[in-house]
Protein backbone atom coordinates (compact mmCIF):
# COMPACT_ATOMS: atom_id res chain seq x y z
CA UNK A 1 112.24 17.05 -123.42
CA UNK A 2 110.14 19.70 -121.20
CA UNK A 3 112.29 20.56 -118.21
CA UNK A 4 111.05 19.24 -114.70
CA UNK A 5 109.71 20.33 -111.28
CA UNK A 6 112.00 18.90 -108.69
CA UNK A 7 111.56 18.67 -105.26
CA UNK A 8 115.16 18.18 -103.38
CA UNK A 9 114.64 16.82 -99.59
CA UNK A 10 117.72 16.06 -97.67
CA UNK A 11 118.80 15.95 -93.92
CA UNK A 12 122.03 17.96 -94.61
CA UNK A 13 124.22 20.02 -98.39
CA UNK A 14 126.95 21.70 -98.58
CA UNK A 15 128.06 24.83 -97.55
CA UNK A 16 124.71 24.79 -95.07
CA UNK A 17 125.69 21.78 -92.56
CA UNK A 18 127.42 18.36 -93.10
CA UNK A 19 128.31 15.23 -91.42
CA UNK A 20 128.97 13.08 -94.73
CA UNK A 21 128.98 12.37 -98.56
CA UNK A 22 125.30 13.03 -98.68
CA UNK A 23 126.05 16.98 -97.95
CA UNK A 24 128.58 16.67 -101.03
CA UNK A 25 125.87 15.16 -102.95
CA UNK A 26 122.73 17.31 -102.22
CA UNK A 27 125.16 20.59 -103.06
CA UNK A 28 125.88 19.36 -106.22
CA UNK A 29 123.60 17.06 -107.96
CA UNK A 30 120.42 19.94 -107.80
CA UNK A 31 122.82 22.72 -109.10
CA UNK A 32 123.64 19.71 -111.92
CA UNK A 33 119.90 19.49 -112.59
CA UNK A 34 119.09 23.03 -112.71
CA UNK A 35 122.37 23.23 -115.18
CA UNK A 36 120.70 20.63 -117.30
CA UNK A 37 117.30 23.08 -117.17
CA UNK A 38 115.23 21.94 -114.74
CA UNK A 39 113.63 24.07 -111.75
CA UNK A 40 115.02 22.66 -108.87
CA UNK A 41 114.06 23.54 -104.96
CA UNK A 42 116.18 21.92 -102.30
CA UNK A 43 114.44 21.61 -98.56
CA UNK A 44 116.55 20.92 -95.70
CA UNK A 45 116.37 21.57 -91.69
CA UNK A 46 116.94 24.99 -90.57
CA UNK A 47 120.11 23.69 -87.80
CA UNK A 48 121.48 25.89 -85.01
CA UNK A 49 124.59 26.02 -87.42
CA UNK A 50 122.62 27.35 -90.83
CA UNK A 51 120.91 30.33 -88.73
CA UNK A 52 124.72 31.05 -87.05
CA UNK A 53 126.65 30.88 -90.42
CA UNK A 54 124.10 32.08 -92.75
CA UNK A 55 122.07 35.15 -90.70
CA UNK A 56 120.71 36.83 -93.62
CA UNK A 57 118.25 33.76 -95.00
CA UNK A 58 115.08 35.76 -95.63
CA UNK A 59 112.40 34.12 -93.26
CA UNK A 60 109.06 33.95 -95.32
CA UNK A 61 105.22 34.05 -95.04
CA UNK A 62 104.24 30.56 -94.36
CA UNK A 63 102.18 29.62 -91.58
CA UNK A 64 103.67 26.01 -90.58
CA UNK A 65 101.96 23.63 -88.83
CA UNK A 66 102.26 19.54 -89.13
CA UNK A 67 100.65 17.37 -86.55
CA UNK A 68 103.21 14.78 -84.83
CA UNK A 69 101.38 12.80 -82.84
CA UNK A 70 98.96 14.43 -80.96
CA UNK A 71 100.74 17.42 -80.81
CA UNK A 72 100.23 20.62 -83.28
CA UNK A 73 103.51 21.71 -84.24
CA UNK A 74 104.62 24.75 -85.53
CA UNK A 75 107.50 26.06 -87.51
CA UNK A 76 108.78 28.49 -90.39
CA UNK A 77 110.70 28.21 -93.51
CA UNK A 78 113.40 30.48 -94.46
CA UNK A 79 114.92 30.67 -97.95
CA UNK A 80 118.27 31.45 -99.98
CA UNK A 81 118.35 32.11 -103.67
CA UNK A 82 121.30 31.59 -105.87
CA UNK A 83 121.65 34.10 -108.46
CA UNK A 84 124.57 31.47 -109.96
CA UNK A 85 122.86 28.41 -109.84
CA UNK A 86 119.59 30.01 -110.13
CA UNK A 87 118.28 27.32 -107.16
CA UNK A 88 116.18 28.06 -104.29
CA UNK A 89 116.57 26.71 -101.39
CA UNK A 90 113.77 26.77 -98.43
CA UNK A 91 114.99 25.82 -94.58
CA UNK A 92 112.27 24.00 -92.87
CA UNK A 93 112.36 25.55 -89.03
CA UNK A 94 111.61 24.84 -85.46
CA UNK A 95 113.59 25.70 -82.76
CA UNK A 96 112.77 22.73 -80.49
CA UNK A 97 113.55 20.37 -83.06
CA UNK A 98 116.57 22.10 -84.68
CA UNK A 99 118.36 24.46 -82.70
CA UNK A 100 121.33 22.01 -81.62
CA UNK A 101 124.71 21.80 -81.38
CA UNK A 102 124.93 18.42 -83.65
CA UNK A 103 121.98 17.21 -86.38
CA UNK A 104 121.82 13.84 -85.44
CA UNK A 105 123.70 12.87 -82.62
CA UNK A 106 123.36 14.16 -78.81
CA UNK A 107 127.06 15.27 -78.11
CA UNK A 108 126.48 14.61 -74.31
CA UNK A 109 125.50 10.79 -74.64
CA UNK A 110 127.17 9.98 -78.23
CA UNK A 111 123.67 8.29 -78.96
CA UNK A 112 121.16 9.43 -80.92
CA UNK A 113 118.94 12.22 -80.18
CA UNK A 114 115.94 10.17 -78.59
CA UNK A 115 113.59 12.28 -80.35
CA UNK A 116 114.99 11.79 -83.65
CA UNK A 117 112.03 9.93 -85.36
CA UNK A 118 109.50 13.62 -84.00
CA UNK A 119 112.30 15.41 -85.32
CA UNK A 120 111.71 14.23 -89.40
CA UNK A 121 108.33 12.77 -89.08
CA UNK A 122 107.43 16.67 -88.88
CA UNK A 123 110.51 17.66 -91.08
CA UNK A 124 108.71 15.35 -93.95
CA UNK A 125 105.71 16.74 -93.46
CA UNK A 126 106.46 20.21 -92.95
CA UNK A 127 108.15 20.06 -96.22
CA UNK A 128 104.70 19.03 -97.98
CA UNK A 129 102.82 21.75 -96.28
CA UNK A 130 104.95 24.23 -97.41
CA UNK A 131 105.06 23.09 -100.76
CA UNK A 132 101.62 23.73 -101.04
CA UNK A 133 101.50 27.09 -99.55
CA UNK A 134 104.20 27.81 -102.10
CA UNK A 135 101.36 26.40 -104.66
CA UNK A 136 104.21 24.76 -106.05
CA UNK A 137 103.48 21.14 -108.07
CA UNK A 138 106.78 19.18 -108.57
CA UNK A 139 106.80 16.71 -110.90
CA UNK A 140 108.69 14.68 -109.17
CA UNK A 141 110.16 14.31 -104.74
CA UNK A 142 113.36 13.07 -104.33
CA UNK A 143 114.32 11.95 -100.89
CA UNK A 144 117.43 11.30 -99.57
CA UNK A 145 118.34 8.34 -96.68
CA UNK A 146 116.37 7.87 -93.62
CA UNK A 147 115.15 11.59 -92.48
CA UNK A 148 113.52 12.54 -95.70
CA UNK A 149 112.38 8.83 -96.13
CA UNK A 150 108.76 9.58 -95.08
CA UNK A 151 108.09 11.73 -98.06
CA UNK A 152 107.59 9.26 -100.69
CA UNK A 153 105.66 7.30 -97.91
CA UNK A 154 103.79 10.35 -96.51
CA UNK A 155 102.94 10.70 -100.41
CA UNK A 156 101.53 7.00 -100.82
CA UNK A 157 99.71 7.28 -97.71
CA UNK A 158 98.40 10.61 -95.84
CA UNK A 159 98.66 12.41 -98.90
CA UNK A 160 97.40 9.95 -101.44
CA UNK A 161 93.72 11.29 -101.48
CA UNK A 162 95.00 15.12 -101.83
CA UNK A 163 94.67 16.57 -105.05
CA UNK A 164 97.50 18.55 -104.94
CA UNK A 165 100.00 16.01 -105.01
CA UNK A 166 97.88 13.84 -107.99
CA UNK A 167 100.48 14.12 -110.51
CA UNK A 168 103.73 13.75 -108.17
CA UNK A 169 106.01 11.06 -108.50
CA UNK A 170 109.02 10.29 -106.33
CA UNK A 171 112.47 9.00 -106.10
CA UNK A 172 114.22 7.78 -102.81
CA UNK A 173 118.03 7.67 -102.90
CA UNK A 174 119.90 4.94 -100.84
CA UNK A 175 123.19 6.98 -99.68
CA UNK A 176 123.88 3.93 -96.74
CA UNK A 177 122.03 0.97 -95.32
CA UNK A 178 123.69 1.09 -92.47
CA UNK A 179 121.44 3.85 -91.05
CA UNK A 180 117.89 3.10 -91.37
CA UNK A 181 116.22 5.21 -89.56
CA UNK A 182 114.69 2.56 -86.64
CA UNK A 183 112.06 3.59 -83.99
CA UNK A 184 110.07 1.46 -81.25
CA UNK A 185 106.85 0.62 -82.13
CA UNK A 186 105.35 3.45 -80.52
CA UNK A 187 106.41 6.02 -82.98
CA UNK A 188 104.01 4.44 -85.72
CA UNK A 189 101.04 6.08 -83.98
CA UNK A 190 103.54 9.73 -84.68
CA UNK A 191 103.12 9.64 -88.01
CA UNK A 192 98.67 10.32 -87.94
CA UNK A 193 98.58 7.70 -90.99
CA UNK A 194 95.90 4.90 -91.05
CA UNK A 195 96.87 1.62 -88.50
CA UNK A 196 96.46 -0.46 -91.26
CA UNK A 197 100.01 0.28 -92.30
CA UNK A 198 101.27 -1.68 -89.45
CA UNK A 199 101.23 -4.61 -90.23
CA UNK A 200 103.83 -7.79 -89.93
CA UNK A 201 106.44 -7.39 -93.19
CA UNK A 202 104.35 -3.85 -94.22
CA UNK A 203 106.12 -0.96 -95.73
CA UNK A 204 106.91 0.59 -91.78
CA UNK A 205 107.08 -2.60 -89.89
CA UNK A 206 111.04 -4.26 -89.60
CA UNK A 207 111.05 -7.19 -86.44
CA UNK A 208 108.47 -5.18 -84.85
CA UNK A 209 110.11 -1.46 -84.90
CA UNK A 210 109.27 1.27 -87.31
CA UNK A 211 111.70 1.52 -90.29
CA UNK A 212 111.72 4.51 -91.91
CA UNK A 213 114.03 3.81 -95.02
CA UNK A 214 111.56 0.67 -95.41
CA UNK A 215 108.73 2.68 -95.84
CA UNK A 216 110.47 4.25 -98.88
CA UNK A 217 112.02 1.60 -99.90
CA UNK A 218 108.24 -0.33 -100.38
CA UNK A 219 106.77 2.88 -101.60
CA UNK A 220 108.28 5.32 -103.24
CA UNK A 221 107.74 5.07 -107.40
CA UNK A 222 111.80 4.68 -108.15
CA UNK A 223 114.16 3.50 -105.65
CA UNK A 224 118.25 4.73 -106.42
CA UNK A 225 121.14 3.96 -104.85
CA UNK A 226 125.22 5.36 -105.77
CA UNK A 227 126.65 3.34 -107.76
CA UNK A 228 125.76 0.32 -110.08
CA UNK A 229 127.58 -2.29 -107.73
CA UNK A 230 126.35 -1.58 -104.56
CA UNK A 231 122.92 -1.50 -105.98
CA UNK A 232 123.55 -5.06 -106.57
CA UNK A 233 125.17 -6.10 -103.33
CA UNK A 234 122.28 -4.74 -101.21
CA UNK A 235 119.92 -6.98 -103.03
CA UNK A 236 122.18 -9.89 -102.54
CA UNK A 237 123.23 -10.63 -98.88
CA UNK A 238 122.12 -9.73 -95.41
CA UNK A 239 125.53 -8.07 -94.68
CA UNK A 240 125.35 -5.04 -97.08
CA UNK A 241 121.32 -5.29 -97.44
CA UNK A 242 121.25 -4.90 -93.62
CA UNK A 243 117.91 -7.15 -92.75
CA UNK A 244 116.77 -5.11 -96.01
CA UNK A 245 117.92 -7.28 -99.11
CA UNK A 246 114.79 -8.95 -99.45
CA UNK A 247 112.96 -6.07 -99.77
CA UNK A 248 115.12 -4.62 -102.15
CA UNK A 249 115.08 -7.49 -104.47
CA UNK A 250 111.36 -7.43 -104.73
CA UNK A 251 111.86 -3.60 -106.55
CA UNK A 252 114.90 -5.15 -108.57
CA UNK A 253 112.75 -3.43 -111.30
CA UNK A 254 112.84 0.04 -109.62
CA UNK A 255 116.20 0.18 -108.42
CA UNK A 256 119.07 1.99 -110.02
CA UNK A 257 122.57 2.82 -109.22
CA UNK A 258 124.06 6.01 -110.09
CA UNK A 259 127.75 6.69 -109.11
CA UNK A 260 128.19 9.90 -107.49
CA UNK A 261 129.79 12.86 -109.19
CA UNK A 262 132.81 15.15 -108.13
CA UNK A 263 132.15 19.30 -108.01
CA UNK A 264 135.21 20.20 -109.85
CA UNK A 265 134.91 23.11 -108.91
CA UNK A 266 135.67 22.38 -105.45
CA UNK A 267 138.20 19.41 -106.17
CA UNK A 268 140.67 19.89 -109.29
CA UNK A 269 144.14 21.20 -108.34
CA UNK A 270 144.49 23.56 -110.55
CA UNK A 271 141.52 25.55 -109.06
CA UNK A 272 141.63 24.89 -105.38
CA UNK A 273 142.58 27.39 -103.30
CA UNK A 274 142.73 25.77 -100.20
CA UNK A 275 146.21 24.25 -101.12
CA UNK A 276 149.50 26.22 -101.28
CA UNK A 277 150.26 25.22 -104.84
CA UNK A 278 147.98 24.84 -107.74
CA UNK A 279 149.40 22.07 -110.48
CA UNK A 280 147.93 20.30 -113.59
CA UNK A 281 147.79 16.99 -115.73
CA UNK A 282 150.99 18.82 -117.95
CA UNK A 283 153.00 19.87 -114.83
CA UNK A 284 153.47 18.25 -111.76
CA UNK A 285 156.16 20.27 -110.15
CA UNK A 286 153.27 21.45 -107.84
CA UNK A 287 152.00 18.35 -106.58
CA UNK A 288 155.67 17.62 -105.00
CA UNK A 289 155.49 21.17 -103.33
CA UNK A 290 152.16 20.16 -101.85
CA UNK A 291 153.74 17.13 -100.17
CA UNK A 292 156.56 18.92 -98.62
CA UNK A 293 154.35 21.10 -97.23
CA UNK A 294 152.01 18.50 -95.92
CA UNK A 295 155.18 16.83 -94.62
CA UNK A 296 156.11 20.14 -92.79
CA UNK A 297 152.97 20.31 -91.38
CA UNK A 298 152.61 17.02 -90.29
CA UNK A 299 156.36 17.24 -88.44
CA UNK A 300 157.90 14.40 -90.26
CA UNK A 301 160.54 14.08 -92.33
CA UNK A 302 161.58 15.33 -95.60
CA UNK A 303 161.68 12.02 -97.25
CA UNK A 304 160.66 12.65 -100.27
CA UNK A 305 161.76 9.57 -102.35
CA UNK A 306 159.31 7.73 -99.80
CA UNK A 307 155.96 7.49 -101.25
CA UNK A 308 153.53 9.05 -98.77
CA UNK A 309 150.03 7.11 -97.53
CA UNK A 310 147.45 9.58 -96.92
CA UNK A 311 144.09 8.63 -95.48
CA UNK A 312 140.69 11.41 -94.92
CA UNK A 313 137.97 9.18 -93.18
CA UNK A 314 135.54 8.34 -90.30
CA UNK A 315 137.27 6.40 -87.80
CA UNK A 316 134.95 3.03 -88.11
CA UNK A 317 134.96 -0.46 -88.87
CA UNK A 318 133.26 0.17 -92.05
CA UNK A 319 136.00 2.02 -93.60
CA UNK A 320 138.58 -0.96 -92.86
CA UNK A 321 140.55 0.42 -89.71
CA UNK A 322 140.04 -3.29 -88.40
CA UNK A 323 142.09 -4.67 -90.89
CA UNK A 324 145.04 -1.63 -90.41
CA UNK A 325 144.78 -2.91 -86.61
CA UNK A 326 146.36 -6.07 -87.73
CA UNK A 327 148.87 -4.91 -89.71
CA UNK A 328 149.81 -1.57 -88.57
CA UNK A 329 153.39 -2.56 -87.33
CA UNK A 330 153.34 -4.24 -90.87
CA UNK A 331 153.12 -1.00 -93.10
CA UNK A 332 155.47 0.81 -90.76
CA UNK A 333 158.18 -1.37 -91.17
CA UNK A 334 158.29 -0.24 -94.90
CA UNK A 335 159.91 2.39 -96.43
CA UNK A 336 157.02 5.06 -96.70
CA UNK A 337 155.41 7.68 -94.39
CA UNK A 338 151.50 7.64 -93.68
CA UNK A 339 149.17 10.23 -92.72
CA UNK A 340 145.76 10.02 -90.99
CA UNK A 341 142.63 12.65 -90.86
CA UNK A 342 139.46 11.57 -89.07
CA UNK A 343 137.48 11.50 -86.19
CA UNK A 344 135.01 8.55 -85.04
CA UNK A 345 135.33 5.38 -82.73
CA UNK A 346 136.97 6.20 -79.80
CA UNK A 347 139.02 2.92 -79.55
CA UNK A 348 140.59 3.94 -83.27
CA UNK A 349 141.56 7.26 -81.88
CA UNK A 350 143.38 5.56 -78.93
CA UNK A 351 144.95 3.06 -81.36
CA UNK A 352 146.71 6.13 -83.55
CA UNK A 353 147.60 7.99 -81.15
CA UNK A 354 149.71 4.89 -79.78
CA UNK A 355 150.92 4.58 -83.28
CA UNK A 356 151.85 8.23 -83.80
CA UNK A 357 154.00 7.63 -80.69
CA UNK A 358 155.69 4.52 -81.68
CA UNK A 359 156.67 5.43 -85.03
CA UNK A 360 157.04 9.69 -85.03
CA UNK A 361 159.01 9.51 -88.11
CA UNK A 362 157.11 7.60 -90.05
CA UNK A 363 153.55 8.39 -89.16
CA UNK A 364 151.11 11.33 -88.20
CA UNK A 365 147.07 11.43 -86.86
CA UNK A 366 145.13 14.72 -86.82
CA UNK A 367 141.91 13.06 -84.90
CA UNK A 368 139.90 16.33 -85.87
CA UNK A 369 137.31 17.23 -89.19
CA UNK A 370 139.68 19.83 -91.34
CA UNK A 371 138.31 20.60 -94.52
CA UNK A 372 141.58 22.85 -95.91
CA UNK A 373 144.00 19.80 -94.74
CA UNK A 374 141.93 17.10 -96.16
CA UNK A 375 142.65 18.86 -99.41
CA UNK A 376 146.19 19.06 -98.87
CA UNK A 377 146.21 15.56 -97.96
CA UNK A 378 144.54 14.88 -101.13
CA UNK A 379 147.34 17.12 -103.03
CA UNK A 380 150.03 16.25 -101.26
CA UNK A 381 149.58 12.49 -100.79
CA UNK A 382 151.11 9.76 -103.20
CA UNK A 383 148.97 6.88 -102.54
CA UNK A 384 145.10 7.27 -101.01
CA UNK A 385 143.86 4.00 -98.47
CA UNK A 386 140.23 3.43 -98.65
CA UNK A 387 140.09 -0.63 -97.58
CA UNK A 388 136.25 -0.52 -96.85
CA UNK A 389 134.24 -3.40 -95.93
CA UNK A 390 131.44 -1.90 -98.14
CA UNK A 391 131.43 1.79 -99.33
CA UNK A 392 128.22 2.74 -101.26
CA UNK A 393 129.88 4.90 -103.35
CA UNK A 394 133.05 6.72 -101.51
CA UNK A 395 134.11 10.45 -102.63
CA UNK A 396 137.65 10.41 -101.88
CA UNK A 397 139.11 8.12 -104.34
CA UNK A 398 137.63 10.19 -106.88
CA UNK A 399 139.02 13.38 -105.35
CA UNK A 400 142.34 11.55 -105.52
CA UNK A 401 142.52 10.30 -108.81
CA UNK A 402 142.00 13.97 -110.06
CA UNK A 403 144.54 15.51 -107.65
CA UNK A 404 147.01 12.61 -108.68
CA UNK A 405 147.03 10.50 -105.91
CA UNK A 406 146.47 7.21 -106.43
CA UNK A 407 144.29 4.99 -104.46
CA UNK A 408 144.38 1.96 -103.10
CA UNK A 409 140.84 0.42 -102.99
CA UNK A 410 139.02 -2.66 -101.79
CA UNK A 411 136.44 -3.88 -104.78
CA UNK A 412 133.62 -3.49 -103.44
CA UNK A 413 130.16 -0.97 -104.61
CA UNK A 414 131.76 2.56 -105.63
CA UNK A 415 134.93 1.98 -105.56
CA UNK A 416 134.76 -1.09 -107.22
CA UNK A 417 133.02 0.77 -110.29
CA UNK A 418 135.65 4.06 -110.12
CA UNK A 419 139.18 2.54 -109.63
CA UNK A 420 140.41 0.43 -112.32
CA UNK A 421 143.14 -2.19 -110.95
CA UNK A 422 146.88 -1.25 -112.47
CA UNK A 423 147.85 -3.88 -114.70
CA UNK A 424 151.68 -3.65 -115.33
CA UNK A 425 152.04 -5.79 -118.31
CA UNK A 426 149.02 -3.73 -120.26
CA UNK A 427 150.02 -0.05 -118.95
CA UNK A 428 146.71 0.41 -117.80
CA UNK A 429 144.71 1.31 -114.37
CA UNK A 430 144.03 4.14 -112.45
CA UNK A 431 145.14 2.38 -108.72
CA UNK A 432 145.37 -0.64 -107.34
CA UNK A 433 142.22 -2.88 -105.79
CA UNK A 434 142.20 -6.17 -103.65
CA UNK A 435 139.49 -8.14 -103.40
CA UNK A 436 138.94 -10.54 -99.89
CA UNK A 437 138.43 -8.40 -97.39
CA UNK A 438 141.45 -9.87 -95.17
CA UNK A 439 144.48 -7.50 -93.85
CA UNK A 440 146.95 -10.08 -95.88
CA UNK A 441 145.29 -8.85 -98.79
CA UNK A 442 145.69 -5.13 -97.96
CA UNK A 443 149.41 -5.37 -96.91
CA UNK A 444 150.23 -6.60 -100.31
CA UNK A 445 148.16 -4.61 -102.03
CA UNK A 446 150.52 -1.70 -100.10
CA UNK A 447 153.74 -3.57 -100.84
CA UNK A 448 152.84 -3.37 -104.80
CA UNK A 449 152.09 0.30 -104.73
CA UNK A 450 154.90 1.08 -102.83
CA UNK A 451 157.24 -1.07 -104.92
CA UNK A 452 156.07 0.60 -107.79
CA UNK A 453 156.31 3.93 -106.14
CA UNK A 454 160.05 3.91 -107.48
CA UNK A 455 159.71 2.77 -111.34
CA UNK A 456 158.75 7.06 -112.22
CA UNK A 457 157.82 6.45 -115.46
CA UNK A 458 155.03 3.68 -114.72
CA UNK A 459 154.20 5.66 -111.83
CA UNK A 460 153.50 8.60 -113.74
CA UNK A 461 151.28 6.66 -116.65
CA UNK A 462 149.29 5.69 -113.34
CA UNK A 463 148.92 9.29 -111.81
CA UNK A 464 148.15 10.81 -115.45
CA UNK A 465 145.52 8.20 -116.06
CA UNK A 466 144.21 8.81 -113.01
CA UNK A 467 143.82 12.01 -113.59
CA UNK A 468 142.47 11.97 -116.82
CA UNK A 469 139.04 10.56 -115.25
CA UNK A 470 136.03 12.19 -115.70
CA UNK A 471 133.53 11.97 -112.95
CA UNK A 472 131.63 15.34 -113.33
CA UNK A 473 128.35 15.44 -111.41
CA UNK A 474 127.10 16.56 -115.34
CA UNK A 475 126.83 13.11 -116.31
CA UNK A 476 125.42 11.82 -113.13
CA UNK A 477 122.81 14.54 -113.28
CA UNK A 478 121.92 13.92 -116.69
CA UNK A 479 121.18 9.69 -115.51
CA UNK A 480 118.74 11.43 -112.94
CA UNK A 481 117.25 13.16 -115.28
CA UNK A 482 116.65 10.08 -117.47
CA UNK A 483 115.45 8.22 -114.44
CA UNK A 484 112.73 10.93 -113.66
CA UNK A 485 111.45 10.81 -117.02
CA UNK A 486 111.28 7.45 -116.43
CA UNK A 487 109.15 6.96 -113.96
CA UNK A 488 106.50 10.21 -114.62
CA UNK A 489 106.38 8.33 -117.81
């Protein structure tokens, strides 16, 4: 097949600037693509934090300018080439829009930046424009969650007469409902697209507010979300569609899940080199130096026979922290030791701090983002807790499985497709899953790991199976791939 023209548009990839999974994501899957042969171009902001880490982008000769509002508003794109990967990647620039010390979130008020919908209305556009003064066709855009939402609708609407863009086709990729990207009505009359497109149920109206991820959702040619399950719980109740299920069932025909992949590059033990000691499938010896160190450096101790909890998360009720509330006291009254890494809602950090205190032998909190301890946490762990309420795809549990930790899951969209529940009788499983969401449920989930914790041998069949996993972004790229054929078809 003749390789494609791909047009990457996300609010944040790895190593440039990151809040979440979708960083992971956009750093991997377009390097995946270009593997695969395609010519891939990634757009993202230019933040505070790209221009301070990365002072040697090369700025280049575009003259920006996108109308927001009624405002003229000018910018410039700066670029990095990989001589690796062979991608290019353009920065889309304005200082007033991007120079800040946080993407999304005002550190001062913990809200939202209140200008957040000017801030990717021109960010969309300004990626167009400078696609065409790059003279640059793609065959295909693909957007990612609510800031690069107005791309594929930008495309179907402002754009739709323009020449240029005839031949386009895009994808939008769901990465979380939960964040939707929702204005007050005034911020229609921001986007300089015909009134007619706001209109009661329309592609931007949501209860009378302007919903970006609904505009892409209704427009955009081929809508994808990150893994097969959660593609199918979105469409089927309010609580994981979030007000959007309907719409979503209406493009049952366009929607697709795609697990997410893992850079192995990045996450395989026996090539990390943020952990102090590498190991392998054929030789664990290194795995159980990794947990006395994380033990060490956690405080706790030694107790080795003890199989060790290990948790890298944000602090929120969507990761399942309500249901450790209840049962907290629970899991430390067993014979095991538990450590925590995350940052998010403050009453969680005042909850494990109180824990930390209560139970110093047994339990440890680092309320702070640490990239080289999460992946000692993820070496040095026995058992990984991910008890989401929903998780669209989750990242960690696949870490874990690779690094020999073995999680402990909720069923539910990605994890429900990556973790396969340990059956004792058959030998086979890669970690344990519960299914009601209910704190009962998750204690005894945690008493049958940790009762299994001392039969070795099974335990071992479980970590080696685990292991033995393959979720290389390859794969996942080469789905895309089919998709975009697909629907330039």
């Amino acid at each position: 097949m003749e390789s494609l023209k791909i047009a990457f548009i996300t609010p944040e990839a790895v190593p440039f600037a990151k809040t979440g999974g979708l960083a992971d994501v956009s750093g991997a899957l377009p390097e995946a693509l270009n593997r695969l042969g395609h010519s891939v171009k990634l757009f993202m902001p230019y933040y505070r934090q790209v221009r301070d880490n990365y002072p040697d982008l090369s700025r280049i000769d575009v003259d920006l300018k996108c109308r927001v509002g009624t405002r003229e508003v000018f910018g410039e794109v700066y670029y990095s080439g990989d001589p690796k990967s062979g991608l290019d990647k353009y920065f889309i620039g304005n200082e007033n829009y991007f120079d800040r010390d946080a993407l999304y979130i005002d550190p001062e008020t913990g809200e939202d930046f209140i200008d957040n919908d000017e801030r990717f209305i021109y960010f969309c556009r300004a990626v167009l424009e400078t696609i065409k003064k790059l003279n640059w066709k793609p065959d295909i855009f693909h957007a990612n969650d609510w800031q690069s939402a107005l791309v594929p609708s930008l495309l179907k609407t402002a754009y739709y007469e323009d020449d240029f863009f005839s031949a386009s086709r895009s994808v939008f990729t769901i990465h979380n409902m939960g964040y939707q990207g929702l204005f007050t009505p005034e911020t229609f009359s921001k986007l300089n697209i015909d009134p007619s497109n706001f209109y009661a149920a329309g592609p931007f109206e949501f209860w009378g507010k302007v919903n970006f991820m609904k505009s892409a959702i209704a427009l955009s040619d081929k809508i994808t979300t990150v893994s097969p399950t959660y593609a199918l719980e979105i469409q089927e109740s309010d609580e994981y569609g979030k007000g959007l299920h309907g719409v979503l069932s209406e493009r049952a025909e366009d929607l697709t899940g795609i697990l997410n992949g893992v850079d192995y590059e990045q996450w395989s033990p026996n090539k990390d080199k943020l952990i102090p000691h590498g190991y392998q499938i054929s030789n664990l010896s290194g795995k159980k130096k990794n947990k006395l160190e994380l033990l060490h450096q956690c405080g706790l101790p030694l107790r080795v026979e003890q199989p060790l909890i290990g948790v890298i998360s944000r602090l929120d009720i969507q990761k399942g922290f309500d249901l450790l509330e209840e049962i907290m006291d629970d899991i430390m009254s067993l014979d095991l030791q538990f450590v925590l890494l995350g940052t998010g809602d403050e009453k969680y950090h005042k909850f494990f701090t109180e824990i930390e205190k209560q139970y110093p032998d047994k339990f440890k909190a680092f309320l702070a983002f640490d990239n080289k301890l999460a992946h000692l946490i993820e070496a040095g762990s026995d058992v990984f807790l991910m008890p989401s309420h929903y998780e669209p795809c989750g990242l960690n549990q696949l870490y874990s499985m690779r690094y020999g930790t073995v999680p402990i899951v909720r069923k539910t969209g990605g994890l429900a497709d990556s973790v396969i529940d340990f059956d004792e009788a058959a030998m086979t499983g890669t970690g344990f899953v519960f299914e009601d969401y209910s704190a009962d449920e998750l204690l005894k989930t945690i008493k049958r790991a940790a009762g299994l914790y001392g039969k070795k041998k099974t335990w071992y069949k479980i970590v080696k199976q685990g292991m033995a996993q393959d979720f290389s972004w390859d794969s996942a790229a080469r789905s895309y791939a089919e998709l975009y054929y697909r629907t330039i078809a």
